[in-house]
Protein backbone atom coordinates (compact mmCIF):
# COMPACT_ATOMS: atom_id res chain seq x y z
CA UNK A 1 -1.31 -2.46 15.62
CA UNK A 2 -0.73 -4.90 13.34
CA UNK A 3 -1.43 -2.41 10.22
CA UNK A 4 1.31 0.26 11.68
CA UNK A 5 3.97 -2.41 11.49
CA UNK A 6 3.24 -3.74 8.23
CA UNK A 7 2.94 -0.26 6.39
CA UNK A 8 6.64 0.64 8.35
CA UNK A 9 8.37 -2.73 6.94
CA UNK A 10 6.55 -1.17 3.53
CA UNK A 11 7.99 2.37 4.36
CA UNK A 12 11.22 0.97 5.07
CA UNK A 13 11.55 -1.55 1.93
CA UNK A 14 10.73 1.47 -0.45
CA UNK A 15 12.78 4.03 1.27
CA UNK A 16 16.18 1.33 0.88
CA UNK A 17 14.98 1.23 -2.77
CA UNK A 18 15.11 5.18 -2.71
CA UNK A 19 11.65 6.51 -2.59
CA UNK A 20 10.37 9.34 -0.76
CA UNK A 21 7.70 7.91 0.73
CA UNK A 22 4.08 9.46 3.08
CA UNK A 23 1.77 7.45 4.59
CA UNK A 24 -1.52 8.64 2.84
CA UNK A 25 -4.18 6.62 5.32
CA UNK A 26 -5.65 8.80 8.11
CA UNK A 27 -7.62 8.15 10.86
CA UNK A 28 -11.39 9.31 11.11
CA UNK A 29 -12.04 10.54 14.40
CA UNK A 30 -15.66 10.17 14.46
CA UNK A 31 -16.46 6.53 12.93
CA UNK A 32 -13.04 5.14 14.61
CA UNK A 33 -11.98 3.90 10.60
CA UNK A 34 -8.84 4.51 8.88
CA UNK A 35 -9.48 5.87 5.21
CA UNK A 36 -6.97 5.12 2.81
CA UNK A 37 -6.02 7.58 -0.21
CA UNK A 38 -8.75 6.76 -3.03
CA UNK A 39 -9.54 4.44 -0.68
CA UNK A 40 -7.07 1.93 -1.73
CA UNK A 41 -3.23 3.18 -0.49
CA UNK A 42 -1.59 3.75 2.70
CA UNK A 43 1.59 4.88 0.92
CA UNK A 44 2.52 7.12 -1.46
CA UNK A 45 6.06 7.12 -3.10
CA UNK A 46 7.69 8.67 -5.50
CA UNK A 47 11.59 9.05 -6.86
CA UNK A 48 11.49 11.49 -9.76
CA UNK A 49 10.64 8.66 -12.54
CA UNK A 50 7.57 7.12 -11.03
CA UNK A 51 4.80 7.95 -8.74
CA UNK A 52 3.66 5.05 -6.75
CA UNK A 53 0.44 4.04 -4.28
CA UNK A 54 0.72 1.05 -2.49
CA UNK A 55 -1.77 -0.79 -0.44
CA UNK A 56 -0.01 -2.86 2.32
CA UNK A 57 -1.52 -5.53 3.78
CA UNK A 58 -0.44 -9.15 5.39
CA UNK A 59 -0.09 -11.69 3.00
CA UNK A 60 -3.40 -13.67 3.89
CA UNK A 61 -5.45 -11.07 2.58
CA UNK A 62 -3.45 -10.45 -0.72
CA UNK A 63 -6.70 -11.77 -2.69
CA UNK A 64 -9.49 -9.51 -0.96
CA UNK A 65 -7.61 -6.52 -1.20
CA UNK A 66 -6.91 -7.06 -5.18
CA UNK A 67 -10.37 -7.47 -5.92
CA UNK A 68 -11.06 -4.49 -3.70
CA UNK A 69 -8.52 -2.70 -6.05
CA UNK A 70 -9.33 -3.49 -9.34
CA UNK A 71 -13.13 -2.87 -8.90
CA UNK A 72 -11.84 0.79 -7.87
CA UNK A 73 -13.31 3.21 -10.36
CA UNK A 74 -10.70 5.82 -8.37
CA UNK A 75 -7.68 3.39 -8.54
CA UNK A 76 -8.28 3.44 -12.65
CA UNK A 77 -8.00 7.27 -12.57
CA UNK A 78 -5.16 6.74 -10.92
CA UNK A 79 -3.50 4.23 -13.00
CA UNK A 80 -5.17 6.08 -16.48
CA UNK A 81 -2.82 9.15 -15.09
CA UNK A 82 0.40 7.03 -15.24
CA UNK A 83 0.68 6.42 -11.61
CA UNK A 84 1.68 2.68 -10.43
CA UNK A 85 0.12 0.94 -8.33
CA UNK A 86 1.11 -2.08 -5.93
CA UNK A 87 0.33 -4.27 -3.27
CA UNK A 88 2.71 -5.51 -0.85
CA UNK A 89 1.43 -8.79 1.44
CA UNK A 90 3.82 -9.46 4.57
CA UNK A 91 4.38 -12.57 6.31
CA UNK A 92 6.45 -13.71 8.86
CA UNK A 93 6.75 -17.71 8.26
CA UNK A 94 10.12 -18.03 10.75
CA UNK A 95 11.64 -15.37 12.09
CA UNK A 96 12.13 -12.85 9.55
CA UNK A 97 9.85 -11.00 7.30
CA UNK A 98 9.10 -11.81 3.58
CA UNK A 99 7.20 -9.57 1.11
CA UNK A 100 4.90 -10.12 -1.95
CA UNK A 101 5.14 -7.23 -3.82
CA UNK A 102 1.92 -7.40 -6.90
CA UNK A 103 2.00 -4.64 -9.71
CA UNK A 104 -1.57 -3.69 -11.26
């Protein structure tokens, strides 16, 4: 539930910005596990001068999910082909929602 929300704030934040964005992750039916695109993104965006693929995730696991990233042998494909690649951490410390928004 939690995952949904945070990838819609994401959705929303680059969509204001003027991407096109699709949610990339899909659900796998049989082991009950959402697989994310080169197992790393939920998102992808794009506006006609860059292609983006952002992994969203709340802000508390930032750190687990950039080591997860960098050790992907896919995500330097990706990044080797000129797409970006970023990581957006969500918290909500009051009552409104604040973004960390990491480029690798």
């Amino acid at each position: 539930m939690i995952k949904t929300n945070l990838t819609a704030l994401s959705r929303k934040y680059l969509e204001k910005k003027g991407y096109y964005v699709e949610k990339v992750e899909h659900f796998e039916f049989y082991t009950k596990r959402m697989h994310d695109m080169l197992d790393v993104g939920d998102l992808l965006a794009l506006n006609g001068k860059e292609l983006l693929l952002v992994q969203v995730t709340s802000r508390g696991h930032l750190a687990s999910r950039r080591t997860k990233s960098t050790e992907s042998e896919k995500l330097k494909l990706w990044l080797q082909a000129g797409g970006k690649f970023l990581l957006h951490g969500w918290d909500k410390p009051l009552y409104r929602w604040r973004l960390k928004e990491e480029e690798l």
